[in-house]
N, C-alpha and C. Protein backbone atom coordinates (compact mmCIF):
# COMPACT_ATOMS: atom_id res chain seq x y z
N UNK A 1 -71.55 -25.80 -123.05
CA UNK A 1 -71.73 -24.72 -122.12
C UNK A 1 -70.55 -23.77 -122.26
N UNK A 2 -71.15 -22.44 -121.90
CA UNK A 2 -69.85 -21.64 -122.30
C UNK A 2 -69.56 -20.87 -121.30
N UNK A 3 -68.41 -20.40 -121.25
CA UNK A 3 -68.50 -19.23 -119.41
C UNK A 3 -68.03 -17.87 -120.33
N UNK A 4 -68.18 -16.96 -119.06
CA UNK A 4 -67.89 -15.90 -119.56
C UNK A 4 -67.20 -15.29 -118.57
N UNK A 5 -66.19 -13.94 -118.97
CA UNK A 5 -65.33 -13.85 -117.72
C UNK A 5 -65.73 -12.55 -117.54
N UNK A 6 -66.55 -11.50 -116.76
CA UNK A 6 -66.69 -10.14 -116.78
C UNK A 6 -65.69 -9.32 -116.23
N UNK A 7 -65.03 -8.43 -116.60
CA UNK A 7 -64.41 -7.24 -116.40
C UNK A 7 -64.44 -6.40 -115.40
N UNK A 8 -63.95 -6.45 -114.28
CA UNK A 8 -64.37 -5.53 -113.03
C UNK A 8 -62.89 -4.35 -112.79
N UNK A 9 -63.47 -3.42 -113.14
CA UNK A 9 -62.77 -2.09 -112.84
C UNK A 9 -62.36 -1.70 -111.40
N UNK A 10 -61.36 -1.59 -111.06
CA UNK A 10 -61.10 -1.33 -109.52
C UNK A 10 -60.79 0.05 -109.54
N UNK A 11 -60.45 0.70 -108.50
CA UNK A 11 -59.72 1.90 -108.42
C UNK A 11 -59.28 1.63 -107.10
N UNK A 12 -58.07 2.12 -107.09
CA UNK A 12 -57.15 1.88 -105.56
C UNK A 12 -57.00 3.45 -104.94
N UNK A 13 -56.68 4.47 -105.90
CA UNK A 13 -56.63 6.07 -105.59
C UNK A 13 -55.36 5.44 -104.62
N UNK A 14 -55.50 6.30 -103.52
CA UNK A 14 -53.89 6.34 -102.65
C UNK A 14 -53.11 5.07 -102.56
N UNK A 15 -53.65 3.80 -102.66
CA UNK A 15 -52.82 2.68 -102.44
C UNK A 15 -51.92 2.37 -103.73
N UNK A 16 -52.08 2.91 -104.53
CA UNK A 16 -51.37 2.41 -106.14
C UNK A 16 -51.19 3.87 -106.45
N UNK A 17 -49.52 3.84 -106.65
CA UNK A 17 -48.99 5.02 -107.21
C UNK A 17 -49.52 6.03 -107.98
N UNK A 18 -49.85 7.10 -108.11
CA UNK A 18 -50.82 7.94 -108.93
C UNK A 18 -52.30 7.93 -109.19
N UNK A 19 -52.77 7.28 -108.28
CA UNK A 19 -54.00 7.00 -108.18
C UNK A 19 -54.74 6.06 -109.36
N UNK A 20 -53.38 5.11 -110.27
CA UNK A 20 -54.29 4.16 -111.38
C UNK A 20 -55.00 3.70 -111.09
N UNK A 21 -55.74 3.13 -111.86
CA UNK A 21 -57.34 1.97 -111.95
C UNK A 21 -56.45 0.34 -112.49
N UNK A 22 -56.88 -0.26 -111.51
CA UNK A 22 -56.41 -1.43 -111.62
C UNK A 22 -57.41 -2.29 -112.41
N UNK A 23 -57.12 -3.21 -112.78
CA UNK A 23 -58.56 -4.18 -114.11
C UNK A 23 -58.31 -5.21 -113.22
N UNK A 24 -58.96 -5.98 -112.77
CA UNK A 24 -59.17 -7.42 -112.30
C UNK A 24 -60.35 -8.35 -113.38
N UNK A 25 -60.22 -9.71 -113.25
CA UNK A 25 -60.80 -10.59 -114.26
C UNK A 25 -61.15 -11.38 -113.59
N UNK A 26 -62.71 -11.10 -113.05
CA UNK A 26 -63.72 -11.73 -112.30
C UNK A 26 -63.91 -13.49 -113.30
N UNK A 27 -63.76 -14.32 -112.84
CA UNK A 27 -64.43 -16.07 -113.07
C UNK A 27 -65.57 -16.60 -112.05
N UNK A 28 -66.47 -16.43 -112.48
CA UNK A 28 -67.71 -16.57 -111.72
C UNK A 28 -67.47 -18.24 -112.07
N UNK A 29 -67.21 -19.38 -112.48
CA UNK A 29 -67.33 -20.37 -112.58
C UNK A 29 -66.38 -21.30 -111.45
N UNK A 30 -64.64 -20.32 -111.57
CA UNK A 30 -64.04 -20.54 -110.65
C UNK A 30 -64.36 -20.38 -109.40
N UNK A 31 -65.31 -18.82 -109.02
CA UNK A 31 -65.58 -18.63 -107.78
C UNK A 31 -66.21 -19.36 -107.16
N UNK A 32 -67.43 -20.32 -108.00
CA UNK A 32 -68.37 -21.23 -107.36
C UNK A 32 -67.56 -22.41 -107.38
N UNK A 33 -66.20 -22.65 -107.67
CA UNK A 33 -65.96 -24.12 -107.45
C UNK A 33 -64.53 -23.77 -106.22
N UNK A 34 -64.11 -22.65 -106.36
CA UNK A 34 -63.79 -22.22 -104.63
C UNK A 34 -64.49 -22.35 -103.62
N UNK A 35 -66.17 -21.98 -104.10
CA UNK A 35 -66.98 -22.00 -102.57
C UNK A 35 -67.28 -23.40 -102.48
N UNK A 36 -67.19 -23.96 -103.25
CA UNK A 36 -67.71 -25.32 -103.00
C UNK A 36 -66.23 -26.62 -102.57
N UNK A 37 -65.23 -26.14 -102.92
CA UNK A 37 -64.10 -27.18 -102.53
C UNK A 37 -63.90 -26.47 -101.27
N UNK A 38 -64.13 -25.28 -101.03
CA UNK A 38 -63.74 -25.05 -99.01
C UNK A 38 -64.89 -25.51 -98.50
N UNK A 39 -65.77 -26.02 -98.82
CA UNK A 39 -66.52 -26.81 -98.06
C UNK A 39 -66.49 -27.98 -98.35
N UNK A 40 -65.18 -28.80 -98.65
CA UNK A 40 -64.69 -29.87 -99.44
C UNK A 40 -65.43 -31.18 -98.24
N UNK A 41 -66.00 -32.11 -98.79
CA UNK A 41 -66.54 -33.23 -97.43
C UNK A 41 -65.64 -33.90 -96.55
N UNK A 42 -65.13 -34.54 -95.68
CA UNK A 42 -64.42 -35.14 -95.19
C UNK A 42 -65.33 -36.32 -95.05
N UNK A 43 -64.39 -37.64 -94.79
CA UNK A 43 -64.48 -38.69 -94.49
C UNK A 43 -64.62 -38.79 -93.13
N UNK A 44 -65.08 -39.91 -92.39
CA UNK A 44 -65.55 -39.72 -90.41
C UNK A 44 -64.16 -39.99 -90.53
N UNK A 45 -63.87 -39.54 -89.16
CA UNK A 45 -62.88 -39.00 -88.48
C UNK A 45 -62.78 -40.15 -87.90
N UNK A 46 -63.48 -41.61 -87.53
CA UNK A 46 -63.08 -43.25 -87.26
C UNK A 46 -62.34 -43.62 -88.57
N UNK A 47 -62.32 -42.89 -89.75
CA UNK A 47 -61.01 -43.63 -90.74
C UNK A 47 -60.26 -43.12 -91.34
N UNK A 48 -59.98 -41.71 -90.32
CA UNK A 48 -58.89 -40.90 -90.75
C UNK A 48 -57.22 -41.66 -90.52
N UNK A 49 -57.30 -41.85 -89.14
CA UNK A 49 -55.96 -42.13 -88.89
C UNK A 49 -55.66 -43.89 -89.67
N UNK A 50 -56.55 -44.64 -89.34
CA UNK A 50 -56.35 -45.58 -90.05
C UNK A 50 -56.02 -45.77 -91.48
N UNK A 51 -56.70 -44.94 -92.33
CA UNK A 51 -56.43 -44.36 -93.44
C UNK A 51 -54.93 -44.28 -93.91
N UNK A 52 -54.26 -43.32 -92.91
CA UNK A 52 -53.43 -42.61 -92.94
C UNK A 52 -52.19 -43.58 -92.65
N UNK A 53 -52.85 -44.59 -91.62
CA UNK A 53 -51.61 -45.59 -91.13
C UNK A 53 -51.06 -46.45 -92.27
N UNK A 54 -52.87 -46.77 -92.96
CA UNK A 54 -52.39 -47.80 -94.14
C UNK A 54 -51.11 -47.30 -94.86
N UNK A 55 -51.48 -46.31 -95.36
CA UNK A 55 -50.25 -45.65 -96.33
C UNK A 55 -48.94 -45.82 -95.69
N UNK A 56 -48.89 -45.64 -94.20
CA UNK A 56 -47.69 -45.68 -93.89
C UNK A 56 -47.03 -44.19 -93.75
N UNK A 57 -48.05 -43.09 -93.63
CA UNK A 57 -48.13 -41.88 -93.47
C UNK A 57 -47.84 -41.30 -91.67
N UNK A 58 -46.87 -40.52 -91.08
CA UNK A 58 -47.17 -40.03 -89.90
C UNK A 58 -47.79 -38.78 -90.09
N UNK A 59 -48.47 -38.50 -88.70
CA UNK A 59 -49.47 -37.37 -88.69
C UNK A 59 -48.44 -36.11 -88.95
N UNK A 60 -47.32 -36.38 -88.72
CA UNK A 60 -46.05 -35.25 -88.74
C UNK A 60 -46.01 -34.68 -90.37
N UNK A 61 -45.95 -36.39 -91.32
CA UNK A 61 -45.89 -36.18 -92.94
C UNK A 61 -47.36 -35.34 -93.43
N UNK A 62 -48.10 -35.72 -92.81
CA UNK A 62 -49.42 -35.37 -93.27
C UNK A 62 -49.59 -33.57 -92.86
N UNK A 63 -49.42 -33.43 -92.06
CA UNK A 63 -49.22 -32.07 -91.49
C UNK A 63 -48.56 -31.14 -92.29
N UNK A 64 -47.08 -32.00 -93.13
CA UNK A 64 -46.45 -31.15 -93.96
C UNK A 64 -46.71 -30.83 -95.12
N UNK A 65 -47.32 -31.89 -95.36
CA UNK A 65 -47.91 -32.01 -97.01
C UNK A 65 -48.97 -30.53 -97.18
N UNK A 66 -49.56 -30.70 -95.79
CA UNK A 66 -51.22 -30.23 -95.74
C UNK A 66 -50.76 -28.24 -95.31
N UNK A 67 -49.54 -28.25 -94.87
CA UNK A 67 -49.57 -26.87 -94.20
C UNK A 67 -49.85 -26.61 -92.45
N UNK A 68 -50.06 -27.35 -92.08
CA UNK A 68 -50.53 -27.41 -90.69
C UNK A 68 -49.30 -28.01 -89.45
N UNK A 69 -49.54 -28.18 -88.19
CA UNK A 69 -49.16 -28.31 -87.11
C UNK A 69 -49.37 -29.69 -87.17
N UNK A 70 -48.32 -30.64 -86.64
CA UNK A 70 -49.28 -32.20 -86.37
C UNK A 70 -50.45 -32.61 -85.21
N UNK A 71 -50.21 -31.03 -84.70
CA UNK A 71 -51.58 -31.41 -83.17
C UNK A 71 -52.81 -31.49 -84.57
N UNK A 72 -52.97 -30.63 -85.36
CA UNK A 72 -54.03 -30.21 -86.07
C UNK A 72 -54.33 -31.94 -86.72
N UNK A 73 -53.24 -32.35 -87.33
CA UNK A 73 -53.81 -33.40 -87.71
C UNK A 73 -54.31 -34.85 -86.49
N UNK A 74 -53.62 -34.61 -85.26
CA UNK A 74 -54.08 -35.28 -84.63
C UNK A 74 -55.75 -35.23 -83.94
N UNK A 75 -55.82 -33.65 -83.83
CA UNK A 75 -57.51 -33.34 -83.80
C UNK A 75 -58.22 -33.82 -84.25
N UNK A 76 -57.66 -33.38 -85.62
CA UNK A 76 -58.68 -34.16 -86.98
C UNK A 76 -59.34 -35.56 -87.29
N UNK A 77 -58.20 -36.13 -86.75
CA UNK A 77 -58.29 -37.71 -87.06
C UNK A 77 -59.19 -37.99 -85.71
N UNK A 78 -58.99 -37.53 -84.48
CA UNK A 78 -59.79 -37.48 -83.12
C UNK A 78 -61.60 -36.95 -83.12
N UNK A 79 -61.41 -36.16 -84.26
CA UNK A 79 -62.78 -35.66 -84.55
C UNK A 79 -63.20 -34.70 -83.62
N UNK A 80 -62.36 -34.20 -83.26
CA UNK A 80 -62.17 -33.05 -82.17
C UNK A 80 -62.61 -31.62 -82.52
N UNK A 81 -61.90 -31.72 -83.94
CA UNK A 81 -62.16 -30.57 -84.64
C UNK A 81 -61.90 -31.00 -86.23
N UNK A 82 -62.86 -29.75 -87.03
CA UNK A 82 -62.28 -30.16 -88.37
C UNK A 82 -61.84 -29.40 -88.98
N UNK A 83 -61.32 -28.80 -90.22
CA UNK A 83 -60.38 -28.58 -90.45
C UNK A 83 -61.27 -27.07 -91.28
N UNK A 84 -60.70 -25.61 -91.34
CA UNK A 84 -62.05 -25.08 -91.83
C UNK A 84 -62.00 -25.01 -93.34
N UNK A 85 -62.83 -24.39 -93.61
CA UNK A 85 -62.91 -24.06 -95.53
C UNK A 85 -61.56 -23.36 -95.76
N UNK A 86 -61.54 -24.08 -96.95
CA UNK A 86 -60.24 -23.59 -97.73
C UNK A 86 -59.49 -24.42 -97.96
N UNK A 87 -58.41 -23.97 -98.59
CA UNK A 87 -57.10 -25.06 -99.01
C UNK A 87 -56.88 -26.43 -98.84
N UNK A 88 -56.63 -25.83 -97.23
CA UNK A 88 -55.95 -26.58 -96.77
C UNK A 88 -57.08 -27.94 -96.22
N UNK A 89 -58.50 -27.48 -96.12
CA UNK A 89 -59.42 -28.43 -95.87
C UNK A 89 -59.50 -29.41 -97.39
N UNK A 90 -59.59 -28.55 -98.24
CA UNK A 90 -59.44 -29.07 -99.85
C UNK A 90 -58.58 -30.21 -100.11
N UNK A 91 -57.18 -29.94 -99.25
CA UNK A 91 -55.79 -30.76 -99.39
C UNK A 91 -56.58 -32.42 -98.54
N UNK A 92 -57.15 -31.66 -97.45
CA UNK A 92 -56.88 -32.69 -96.27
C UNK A 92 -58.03 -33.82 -97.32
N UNK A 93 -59.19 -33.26 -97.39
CA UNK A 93 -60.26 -33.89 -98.11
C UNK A 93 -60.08 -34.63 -99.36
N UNK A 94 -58.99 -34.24 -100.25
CA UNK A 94 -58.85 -35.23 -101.51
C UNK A 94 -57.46 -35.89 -101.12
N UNK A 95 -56.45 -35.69 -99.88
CA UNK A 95 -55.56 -36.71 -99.59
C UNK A 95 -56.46 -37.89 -99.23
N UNK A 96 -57.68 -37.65 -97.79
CA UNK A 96 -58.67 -38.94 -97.90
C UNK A 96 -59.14 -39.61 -98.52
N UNK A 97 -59.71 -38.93 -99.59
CA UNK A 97 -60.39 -39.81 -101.24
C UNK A 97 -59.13 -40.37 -101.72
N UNK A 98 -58.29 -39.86 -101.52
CA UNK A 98 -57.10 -40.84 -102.17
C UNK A 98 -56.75 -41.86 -101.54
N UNK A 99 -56.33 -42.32 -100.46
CA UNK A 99 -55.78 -42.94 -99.36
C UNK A 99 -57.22 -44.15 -99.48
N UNK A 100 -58.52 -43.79 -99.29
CA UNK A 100 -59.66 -44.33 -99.35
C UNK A 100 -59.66 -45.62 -100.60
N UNK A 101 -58.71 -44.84 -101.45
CA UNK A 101 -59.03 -45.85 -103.17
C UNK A 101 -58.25 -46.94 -102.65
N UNK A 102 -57.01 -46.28 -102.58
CA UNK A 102 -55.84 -47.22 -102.80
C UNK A 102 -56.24 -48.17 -101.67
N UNK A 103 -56.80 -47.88 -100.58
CA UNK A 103 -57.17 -49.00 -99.04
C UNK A 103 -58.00 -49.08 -98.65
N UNK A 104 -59.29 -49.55 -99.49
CA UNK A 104 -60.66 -49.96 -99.99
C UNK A 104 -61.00 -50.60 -98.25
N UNK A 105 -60.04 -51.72 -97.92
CA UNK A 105 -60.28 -52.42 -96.79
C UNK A 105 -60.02 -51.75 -95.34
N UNK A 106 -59.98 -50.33 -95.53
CA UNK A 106 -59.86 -50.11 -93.90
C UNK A 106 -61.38 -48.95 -94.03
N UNK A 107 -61.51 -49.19 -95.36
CA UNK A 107 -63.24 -48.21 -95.27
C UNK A 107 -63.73 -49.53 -94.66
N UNK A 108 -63.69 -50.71 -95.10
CA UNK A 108 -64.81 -51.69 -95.03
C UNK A 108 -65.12 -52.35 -93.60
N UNK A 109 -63.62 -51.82 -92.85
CA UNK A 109 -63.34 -52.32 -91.28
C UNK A 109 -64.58 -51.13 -90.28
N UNK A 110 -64.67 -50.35 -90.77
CA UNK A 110 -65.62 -49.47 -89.77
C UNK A 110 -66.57 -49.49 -90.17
């Protein structure tokens, strides 16, 4: 399979000195795997914190890793709220798949 990257011409006029034309380099392959990791899955929110304990992780470390507040991760793990598209949902979602491998036995407890 092959991708292709198309060429998109911008023009900025007053925002860019002399009115140049800026070139941007559209990835339609990347864009669909942006839209699809901000809607990255999460794991239930009954084996977040446990998860998190195994490791030996506080919601404080996790917060820092992730970009966030530790209320946010305490939400999260509460199932209160989840975390929205993007990054930082991306971060939170493959720290779980990770945490999940390495501590097979606290999936198997819920």
């Amino acid at each position: 399979m092959t991708t292709q990257a198309c060429e998109v011409r911008v023009s900025f006029g007053d925002q860019v000195t002399g009115g140049e034309e800026v070139t941007t380099v559209h990835d339609p392959v990347s864009s669909i795997d942006a839209l699809l990791n901000s809607h990255a899955p999460l794991l239930p929110a009954s084996v977040r914190g446990p998860l998190r304990r195994a490791a030996g992780l506080t919601q404080k470390q996790v917060a820092r890793l992730i970009g966030v507040q530790p209320l946010a991760v305490k939400r999260w793990e509460a199932g209160s709220v989840e975390p929205r598209p993007g990054e930082r949902r991306t971060a939170y979602s493959r720290l779980l798949q990770g945490l999940a491998q390495q501590h097979p036995e606290v999936m198997l407890q819920t």
